[in-house]
N, C-alpha and C. Protein backbone atom coordinates (compact mmCIF):
# COMPACT_ATOMS: atom_id res chain seq x y z
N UNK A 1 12.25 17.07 -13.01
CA UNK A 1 11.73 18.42 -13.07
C UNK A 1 10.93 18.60 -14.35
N UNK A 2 9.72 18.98 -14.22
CA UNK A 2 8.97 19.73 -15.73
C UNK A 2 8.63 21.04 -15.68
N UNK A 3 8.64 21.70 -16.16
CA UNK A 3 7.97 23.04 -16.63
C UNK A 3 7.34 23.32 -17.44
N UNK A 4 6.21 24.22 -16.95
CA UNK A 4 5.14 24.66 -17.47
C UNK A 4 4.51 25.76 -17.35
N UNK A 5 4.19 26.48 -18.66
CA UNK A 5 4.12 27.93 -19.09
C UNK A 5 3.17 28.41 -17.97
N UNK A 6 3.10 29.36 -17.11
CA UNK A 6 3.56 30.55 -17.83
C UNK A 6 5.20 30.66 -16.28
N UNK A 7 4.76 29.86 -15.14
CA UNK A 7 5.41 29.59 -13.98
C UNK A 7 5.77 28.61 -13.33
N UNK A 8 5.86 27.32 -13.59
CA UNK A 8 4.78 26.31 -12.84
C UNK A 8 5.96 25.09 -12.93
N UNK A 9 6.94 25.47 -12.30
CA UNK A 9 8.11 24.37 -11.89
C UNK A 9 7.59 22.86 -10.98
N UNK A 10 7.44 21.83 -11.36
CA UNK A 10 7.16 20.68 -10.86
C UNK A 10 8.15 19.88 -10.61
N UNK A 11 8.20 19.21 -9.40
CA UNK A 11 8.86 17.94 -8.79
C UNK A 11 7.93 16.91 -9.10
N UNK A 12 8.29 16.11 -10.15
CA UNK A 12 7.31 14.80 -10.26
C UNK A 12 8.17 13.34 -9.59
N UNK A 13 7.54 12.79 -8.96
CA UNK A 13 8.37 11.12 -8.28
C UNK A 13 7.83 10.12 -8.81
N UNK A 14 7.44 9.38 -9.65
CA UNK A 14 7.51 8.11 -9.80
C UNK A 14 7.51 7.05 -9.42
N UNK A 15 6.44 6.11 -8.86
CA UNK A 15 6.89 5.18 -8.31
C UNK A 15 7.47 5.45 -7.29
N UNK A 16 6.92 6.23 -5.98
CA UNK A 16 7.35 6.52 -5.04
C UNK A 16 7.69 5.57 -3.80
N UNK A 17 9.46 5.62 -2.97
CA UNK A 17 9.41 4.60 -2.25
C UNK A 17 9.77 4.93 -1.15
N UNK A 18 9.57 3.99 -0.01
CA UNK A 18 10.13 4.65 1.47
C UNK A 18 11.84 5.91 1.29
N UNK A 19 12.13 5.29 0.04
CA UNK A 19 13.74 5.99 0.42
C UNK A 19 12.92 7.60 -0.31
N UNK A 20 12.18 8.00 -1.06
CA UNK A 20 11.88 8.93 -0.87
C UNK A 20 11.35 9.86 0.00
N UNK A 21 10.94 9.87 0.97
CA UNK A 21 10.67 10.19 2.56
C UNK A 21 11.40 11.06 2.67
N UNK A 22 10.93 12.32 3.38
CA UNK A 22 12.00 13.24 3.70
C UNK A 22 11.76 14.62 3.03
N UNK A 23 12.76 16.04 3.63
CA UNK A 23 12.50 17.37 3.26
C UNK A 23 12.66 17.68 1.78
N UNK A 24 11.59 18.45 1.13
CA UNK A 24 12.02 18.68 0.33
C UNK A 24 11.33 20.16 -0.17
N UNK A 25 12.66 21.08 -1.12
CA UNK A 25 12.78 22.27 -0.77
C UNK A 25 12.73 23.05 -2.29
N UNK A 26 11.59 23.98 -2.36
CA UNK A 26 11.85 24.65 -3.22
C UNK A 26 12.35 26.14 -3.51
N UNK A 27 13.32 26.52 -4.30
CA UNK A 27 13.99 27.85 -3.75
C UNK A 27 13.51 28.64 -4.93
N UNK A 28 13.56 30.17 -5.05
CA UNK A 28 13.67 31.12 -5.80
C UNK A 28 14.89 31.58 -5.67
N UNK A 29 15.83 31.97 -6.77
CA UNK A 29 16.86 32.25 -6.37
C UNK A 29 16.86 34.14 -6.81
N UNK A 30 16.23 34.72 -6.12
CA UNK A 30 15.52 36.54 -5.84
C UNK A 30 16.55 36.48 -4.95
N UNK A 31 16.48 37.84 -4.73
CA UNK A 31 17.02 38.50 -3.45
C UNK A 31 16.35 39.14 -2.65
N UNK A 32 16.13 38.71 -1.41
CA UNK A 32 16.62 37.36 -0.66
C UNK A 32 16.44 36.31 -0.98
N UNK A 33 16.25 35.10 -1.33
CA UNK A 33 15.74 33.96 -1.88
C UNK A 33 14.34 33.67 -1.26
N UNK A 34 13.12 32.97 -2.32
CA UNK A 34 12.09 32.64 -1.39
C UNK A 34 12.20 30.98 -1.02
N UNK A 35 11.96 30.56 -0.11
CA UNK A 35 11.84 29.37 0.25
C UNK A 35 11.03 28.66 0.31
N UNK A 36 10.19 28.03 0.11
CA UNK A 36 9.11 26.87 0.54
C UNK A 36 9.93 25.40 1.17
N UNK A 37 9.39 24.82 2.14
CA UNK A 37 9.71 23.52 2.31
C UNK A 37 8.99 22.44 2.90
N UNK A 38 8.62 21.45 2.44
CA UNK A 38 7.79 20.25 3.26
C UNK A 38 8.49 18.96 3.56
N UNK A 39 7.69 18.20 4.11
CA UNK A 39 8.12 16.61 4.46
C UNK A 39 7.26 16.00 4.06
N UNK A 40 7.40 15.39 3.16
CA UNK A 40 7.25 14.13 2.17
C UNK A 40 6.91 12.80 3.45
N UNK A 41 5.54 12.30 3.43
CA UNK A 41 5.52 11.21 4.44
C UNK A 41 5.17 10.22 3.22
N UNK A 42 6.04 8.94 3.30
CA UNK A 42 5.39 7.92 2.44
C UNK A 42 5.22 6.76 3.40
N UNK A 43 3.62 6.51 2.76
CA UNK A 43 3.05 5.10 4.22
C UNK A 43 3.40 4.02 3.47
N UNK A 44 3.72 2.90 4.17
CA UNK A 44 3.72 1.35 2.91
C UNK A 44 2.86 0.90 3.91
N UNK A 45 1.58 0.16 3.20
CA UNK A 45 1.14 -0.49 3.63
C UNK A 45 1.39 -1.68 4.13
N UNK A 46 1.04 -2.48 5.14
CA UNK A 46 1.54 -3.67 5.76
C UNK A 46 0.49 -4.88 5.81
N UNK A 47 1.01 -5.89 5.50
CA UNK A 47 0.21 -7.01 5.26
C UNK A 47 0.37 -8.31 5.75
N UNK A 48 -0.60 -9.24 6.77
CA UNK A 48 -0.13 -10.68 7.25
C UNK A 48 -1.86 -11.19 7.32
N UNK A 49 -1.14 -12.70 7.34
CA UNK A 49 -2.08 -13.45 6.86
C UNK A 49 -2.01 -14.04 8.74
N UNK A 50 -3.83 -14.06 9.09
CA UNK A 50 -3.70 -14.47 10.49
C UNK A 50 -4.78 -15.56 10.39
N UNK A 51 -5.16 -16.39 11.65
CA UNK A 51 -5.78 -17.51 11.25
C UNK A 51 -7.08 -17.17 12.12
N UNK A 52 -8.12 -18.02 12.18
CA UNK A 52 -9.28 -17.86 12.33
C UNK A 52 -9.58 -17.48 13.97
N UNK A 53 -8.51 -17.41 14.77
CA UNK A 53 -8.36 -16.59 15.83
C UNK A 53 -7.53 -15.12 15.96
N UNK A 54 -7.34 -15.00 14.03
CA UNK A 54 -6.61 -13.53 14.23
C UNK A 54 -5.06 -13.61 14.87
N UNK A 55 -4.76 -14.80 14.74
CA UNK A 55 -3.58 -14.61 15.51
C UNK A 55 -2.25 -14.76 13.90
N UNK A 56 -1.77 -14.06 13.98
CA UNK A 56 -0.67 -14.17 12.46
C UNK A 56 0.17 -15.24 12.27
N UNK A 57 -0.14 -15.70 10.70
CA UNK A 57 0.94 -17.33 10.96
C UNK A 57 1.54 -17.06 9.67
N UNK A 58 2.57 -17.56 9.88
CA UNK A 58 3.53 -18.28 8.41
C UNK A 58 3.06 -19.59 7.60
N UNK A 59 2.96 -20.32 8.83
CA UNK A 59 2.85 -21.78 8.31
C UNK A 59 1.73 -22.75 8.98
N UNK A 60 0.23 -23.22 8.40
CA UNK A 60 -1.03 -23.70 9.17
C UNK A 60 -0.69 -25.03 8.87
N UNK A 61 -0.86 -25.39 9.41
CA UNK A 61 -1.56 -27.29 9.36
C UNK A 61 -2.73 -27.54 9.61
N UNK A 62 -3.99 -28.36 8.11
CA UNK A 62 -5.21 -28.56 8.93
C UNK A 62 -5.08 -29.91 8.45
N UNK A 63 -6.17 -30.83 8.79
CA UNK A 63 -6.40 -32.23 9.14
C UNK A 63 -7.24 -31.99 7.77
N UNK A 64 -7.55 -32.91 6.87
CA UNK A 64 -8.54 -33.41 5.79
C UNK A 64 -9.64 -32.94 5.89
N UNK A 65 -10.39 -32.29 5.71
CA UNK A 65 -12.28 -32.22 6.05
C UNK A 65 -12.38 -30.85 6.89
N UNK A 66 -11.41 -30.06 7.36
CA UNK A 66 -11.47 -29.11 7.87
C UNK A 66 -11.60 -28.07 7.43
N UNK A 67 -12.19 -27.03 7.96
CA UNK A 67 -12.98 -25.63 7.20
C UNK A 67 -11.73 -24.76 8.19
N UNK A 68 -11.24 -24.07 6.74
CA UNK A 68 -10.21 -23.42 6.79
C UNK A 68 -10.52 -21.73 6.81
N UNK A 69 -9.80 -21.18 7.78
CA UNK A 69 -10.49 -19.66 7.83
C UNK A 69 -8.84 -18.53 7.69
N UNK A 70 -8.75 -17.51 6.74
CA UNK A 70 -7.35 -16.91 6.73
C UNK A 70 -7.96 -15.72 6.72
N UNK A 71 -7.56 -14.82 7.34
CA UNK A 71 -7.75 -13.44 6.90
C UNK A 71 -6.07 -12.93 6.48
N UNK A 72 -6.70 -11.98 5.73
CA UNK A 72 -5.44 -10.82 5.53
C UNK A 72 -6.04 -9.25 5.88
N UNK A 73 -5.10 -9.40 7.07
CA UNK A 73 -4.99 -7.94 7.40
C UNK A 73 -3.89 -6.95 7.16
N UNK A 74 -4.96 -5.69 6.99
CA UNK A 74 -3.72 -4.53 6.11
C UNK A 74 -4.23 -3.74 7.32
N UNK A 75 -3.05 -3.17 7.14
CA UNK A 75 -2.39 -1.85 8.28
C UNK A 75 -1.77 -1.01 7.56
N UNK A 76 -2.34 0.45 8.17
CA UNK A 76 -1.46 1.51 7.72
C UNK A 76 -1.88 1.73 6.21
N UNK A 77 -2.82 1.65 5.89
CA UNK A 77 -3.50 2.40 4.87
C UNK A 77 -4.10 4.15 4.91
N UNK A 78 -3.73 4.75 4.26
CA UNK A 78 -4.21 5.89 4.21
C UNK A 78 -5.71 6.51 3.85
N UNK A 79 -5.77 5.61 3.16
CA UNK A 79 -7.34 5.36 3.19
C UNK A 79 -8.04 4.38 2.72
N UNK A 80 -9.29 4.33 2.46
CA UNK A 80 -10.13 2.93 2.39
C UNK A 80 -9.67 3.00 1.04
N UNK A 81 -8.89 1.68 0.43
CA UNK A 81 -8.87 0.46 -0.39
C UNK A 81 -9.67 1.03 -1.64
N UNK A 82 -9.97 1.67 -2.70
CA UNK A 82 -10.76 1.47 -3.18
C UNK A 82 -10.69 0.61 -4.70
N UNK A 83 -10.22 -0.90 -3.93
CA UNK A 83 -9.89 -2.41 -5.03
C UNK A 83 -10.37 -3.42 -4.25
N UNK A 84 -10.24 -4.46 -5.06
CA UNK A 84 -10.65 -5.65 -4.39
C UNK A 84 -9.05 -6.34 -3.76
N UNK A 85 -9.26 -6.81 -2.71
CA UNK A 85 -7.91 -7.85 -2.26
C UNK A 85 -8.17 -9.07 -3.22
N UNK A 86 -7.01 -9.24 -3.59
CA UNK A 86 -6.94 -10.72 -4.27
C UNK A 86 -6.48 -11.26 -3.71
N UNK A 87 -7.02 -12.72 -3.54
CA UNK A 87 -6.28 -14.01 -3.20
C UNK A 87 -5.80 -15.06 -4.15
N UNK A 88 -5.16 -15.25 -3.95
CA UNK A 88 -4.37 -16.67 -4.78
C UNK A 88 -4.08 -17.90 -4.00
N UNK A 89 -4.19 -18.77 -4.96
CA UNK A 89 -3.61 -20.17 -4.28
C UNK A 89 -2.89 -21.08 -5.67
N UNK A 90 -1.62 -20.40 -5.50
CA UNK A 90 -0.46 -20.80 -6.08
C UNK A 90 -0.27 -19.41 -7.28
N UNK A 91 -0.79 -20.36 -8.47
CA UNK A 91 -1.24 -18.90 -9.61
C UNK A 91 -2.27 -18.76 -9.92
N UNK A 92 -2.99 -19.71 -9.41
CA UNK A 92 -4.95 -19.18 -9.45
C UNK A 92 -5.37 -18.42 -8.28
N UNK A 93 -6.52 -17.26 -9.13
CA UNK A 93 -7.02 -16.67 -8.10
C UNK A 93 -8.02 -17.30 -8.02
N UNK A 94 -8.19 -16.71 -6.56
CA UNK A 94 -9.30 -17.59 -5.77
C UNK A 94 -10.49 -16.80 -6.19
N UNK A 95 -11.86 -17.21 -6.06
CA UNK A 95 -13.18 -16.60 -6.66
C UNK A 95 -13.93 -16.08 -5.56
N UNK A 96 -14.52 -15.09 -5.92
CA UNK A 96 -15.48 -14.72 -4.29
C UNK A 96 -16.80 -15.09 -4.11
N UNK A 97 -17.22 -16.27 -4.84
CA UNK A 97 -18.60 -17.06 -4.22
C UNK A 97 -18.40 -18.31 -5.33
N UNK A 98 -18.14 -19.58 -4.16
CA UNK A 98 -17.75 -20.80 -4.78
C UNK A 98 -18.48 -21.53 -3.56
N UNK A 99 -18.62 -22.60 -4.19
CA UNK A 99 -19.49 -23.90 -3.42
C UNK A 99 -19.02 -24.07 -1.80
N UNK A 100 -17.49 -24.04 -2.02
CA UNK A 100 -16.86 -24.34 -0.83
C UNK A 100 -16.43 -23.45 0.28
N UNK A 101 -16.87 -22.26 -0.21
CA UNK A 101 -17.18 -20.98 1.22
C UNK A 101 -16.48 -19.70 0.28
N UNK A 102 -15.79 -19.34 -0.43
CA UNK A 102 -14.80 -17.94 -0.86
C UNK A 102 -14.57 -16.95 -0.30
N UNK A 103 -14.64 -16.03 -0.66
CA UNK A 103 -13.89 -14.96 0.10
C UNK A 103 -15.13 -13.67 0.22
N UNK A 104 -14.73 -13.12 1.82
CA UNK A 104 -15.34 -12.00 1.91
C UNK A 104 -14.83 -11.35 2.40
C-alpha cells in the first residue's frame, strides 16, 4: 500500500505472477461503505521452439551439412513485443546477420 497526498491510496504489485490473478477490492469505510472492485487478468506468455514445418520439438537431429530452420513461437502476448527475441546457443547469443543464415 502507498499513499499519496491529498487522496490517492495505491495497490502497487511487483513482479506480478499468475498467483496474483483474481478480485480485487477497494473499500471506503463511510456509511454505507463505498466499494469498487475488479479482476486482475495476468497473461504469461507462452513459448516453443518448432521446426521448419512448424511442427513443435524438444529434441532435432540433423545430418552434417544440413540447413537448419527453428522458429520460436510466442502465444498469448498482449501486445506486439516491443524487444528483440534472443537466441542463444549454449551462453552465446546468436547474431542477426552472419555468413551462415541468422536470425529473422
Amino acid at each position: 500500500m502507498k499513499f499519496r497526498q491529498p487522496n490517492d491510496w495505491q495497490l502497487r504489485i511487483q513482479y506480478a505472477n499468475e498467483r496474483d490473478e483474481g478480485h480485487y477490492e477497494c473499500q471506503v469505510s463511510s456509511h454505507p461503505p463505498v466499494v469498487f472492485r475488479i479482476f486482475l487478468k495476468i497473461i504469461v506468455p507462452e513459448l516453443e521452439i518448432a521446426d521448419e514445418r512448424e511442427l513443435p520439438i524438444r529434441n532435432k537431429f540433423y545430418n552434417i551439412g544440413s540447413t537448419i530452420e527453428l522458429k520460436c513461437v510466442i502465444t498469448k502476448v498482449p501486445h506486439q513485443p516491443n524487444t528483440f527475441i534472443t537466441w542463444k546457443h549454449g551462453t552465446r547469443i546468436l547474431n542477426y546477420d552472419t555468413i551462415r543464415g541468422g536470425i529473422k
